[in-house]
PDB file of N, CA and C in Angstrom:
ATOM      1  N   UNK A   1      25.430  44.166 -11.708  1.00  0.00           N
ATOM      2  CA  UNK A   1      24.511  43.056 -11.741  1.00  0.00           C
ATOM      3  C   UNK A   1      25.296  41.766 -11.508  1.00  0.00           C
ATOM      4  N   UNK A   2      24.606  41.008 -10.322  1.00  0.00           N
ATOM      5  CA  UNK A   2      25.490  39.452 -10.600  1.00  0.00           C
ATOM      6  C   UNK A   2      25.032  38.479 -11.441  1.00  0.00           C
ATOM      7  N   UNK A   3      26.271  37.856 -11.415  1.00  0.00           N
ATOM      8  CA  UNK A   3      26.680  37.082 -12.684  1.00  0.00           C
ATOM      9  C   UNK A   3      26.124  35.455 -12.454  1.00  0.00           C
ATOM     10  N   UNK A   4      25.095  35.242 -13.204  1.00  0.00           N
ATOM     11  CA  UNK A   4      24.271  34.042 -13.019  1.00  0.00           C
ATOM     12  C   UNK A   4      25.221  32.822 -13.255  1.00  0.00           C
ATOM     13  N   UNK A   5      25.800  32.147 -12.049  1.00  0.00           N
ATOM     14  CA  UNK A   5      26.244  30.843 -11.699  1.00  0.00           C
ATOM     15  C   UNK A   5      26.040  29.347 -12.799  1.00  0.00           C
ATOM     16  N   UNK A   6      26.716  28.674 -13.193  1.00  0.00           N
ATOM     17  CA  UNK A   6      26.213  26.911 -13.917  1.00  0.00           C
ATOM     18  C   UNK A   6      25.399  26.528 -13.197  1.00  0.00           C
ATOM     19  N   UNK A   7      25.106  26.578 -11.731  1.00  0.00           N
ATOM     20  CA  UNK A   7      24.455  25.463 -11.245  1.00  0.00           C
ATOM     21  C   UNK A   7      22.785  26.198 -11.577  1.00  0.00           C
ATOM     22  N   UNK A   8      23.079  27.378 -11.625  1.00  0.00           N
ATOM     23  CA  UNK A   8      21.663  28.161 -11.978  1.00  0.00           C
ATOM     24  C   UNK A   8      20.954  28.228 -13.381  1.00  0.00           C
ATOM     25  N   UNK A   9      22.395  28.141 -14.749  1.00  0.00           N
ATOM     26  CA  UNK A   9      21.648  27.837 -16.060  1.00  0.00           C
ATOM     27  C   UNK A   9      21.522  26.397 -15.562  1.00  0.00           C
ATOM     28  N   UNK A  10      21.915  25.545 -15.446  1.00  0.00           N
ATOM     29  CA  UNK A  10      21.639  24.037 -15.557  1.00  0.00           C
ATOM     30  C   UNK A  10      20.132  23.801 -15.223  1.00  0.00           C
ATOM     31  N   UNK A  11      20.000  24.597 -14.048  1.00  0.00           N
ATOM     32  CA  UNK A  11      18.717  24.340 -13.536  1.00  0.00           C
ATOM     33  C   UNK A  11      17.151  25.173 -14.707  1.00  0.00           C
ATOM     34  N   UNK A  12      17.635  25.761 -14.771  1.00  0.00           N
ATOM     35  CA  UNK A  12      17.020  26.733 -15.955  1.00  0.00           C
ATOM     36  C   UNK A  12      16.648  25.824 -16.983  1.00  0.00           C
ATOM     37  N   UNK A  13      17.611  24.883 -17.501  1.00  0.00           N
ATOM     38  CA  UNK A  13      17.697  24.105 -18.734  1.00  0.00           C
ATOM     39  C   UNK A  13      16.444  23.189 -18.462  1.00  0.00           C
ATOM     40  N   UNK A  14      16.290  22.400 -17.352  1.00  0.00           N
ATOM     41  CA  UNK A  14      15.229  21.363 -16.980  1.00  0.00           C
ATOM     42  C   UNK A  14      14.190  21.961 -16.707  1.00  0.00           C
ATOM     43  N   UNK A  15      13.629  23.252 -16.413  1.00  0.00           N
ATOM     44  CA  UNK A  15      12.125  23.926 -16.192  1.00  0.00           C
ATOM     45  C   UNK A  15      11.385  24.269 -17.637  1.00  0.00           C
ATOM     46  N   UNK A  16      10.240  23.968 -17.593  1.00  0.00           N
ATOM     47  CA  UNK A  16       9.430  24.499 -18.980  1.00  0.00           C
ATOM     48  C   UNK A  16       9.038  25.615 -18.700  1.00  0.00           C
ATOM     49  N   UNK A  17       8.306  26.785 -19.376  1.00  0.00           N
ATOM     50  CA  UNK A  17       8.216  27.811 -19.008  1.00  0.00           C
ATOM     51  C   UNK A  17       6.353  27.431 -19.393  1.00  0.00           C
ATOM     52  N   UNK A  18       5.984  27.338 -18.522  1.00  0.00           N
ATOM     53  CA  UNK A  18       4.480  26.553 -18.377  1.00  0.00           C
ATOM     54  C   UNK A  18       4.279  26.598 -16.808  1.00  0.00           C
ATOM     55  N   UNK A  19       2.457  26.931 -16.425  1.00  0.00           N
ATOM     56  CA  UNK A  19       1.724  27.010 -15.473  1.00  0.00           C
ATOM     57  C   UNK A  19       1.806  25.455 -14.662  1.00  0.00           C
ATOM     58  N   UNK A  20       2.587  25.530 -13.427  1.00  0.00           N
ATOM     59  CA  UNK A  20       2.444  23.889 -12.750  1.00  0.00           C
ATOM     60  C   UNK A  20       1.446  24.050 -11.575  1.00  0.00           C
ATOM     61  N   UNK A  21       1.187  22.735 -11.656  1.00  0.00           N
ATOM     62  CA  UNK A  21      -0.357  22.654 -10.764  1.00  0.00           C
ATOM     63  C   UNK A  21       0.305  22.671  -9.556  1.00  0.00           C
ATOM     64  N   UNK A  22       0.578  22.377  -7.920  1.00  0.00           N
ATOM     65  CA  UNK A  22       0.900  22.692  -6.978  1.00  0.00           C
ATOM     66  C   UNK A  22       1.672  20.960  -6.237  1.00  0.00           C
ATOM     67  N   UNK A  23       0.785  19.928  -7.298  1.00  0.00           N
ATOM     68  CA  UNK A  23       2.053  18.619  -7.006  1.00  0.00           C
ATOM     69  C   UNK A  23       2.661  18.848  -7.598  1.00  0.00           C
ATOM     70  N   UNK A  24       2.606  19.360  -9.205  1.00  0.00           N
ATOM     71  CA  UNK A  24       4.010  19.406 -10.317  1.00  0.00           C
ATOM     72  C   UNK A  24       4.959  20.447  -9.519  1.00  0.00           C
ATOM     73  N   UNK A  25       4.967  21.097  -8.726  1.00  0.00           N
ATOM     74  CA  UNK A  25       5.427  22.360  -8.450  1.00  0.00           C
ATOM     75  C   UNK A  25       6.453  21.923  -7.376  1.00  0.00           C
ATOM     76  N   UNK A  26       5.807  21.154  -6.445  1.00  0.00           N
ATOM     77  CA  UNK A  26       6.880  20.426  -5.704  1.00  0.00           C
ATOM     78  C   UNK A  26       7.327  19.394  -5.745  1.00  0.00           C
ATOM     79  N   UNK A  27       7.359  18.385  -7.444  1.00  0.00           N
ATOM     80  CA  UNK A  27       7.406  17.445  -7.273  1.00  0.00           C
ATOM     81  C   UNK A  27       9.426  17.868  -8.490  1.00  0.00           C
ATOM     82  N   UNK A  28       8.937  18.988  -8.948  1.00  0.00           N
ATOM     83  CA  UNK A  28       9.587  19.310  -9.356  1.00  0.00           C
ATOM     84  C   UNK A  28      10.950  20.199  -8.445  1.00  0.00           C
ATOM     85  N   UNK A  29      10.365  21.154  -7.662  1.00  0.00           N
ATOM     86  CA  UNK A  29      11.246  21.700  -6.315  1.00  0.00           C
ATOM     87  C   UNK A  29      12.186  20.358  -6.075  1.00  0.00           C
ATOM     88  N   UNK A  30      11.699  19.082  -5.578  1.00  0.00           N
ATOM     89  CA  UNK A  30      12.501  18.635  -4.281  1.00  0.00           C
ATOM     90  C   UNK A  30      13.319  17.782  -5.753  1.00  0.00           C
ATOM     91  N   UNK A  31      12.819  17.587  -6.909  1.00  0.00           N
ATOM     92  CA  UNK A  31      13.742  17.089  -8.324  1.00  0.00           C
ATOM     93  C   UNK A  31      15.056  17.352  -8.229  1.00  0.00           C
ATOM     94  N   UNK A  32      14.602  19.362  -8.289  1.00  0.00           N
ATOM     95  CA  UNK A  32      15.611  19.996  -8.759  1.00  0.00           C
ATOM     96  C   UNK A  32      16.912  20.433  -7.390  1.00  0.00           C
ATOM     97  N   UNK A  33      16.501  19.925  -6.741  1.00  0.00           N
ATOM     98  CA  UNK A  33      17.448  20.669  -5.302  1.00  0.00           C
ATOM     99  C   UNK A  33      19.149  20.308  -5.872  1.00  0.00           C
ATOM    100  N   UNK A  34      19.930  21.428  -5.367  1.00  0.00           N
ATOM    101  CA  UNK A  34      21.530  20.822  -5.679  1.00  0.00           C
ATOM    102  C   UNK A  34      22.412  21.521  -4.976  1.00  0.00           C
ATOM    103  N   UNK A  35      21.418  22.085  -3.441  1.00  0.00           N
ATOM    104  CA  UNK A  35      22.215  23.026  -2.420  1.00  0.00           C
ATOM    105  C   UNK A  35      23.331  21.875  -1.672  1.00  0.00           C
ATOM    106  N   UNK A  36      24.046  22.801  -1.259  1.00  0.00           N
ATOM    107  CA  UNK A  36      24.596  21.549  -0.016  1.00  0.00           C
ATOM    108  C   UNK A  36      24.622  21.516   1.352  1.00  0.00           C
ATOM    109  N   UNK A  37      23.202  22.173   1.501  1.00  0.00           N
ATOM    110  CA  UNK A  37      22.601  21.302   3.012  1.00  0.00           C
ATOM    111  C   UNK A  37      20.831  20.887   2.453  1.00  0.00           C
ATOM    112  N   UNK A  38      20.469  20.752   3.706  1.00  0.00           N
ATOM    113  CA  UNK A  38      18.942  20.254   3.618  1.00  0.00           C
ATOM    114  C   UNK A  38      17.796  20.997   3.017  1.00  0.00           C
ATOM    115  N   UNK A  39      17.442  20.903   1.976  1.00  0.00           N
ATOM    116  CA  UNK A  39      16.385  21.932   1.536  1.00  0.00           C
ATOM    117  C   UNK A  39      14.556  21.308   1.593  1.00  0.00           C
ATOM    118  N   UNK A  40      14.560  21.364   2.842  1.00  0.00           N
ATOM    119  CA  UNK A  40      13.267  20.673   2.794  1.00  0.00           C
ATOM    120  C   UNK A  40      12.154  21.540   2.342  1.00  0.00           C
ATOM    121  N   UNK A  41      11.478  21.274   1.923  1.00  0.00           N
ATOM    122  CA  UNK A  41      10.134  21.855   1.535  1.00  0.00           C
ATOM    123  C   UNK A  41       9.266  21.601   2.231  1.00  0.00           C
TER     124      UNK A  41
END
């Protein structure tokens, strides 16, 4: 099994575990981005 990355708990840490309506959903996506190229949505 692989071994879940910091940049992946970190991100974990800031999500609630709650139903998001479809602006919260991407308002939260383009929040959380921390790739290093373009992650457009």
């Amino acid at each position: 099994m692989a071994k879940i990355s910091k940049r992946y708990k970190s991100l974990l840490e800031k999500i609630e575990d709650k139903s998001y309506t479809l602006a919260e959903a991407v308002d939260c996506v383009k929040e959380l981005k921390s790739a290093k190229f373009d992650e457009s949505v």
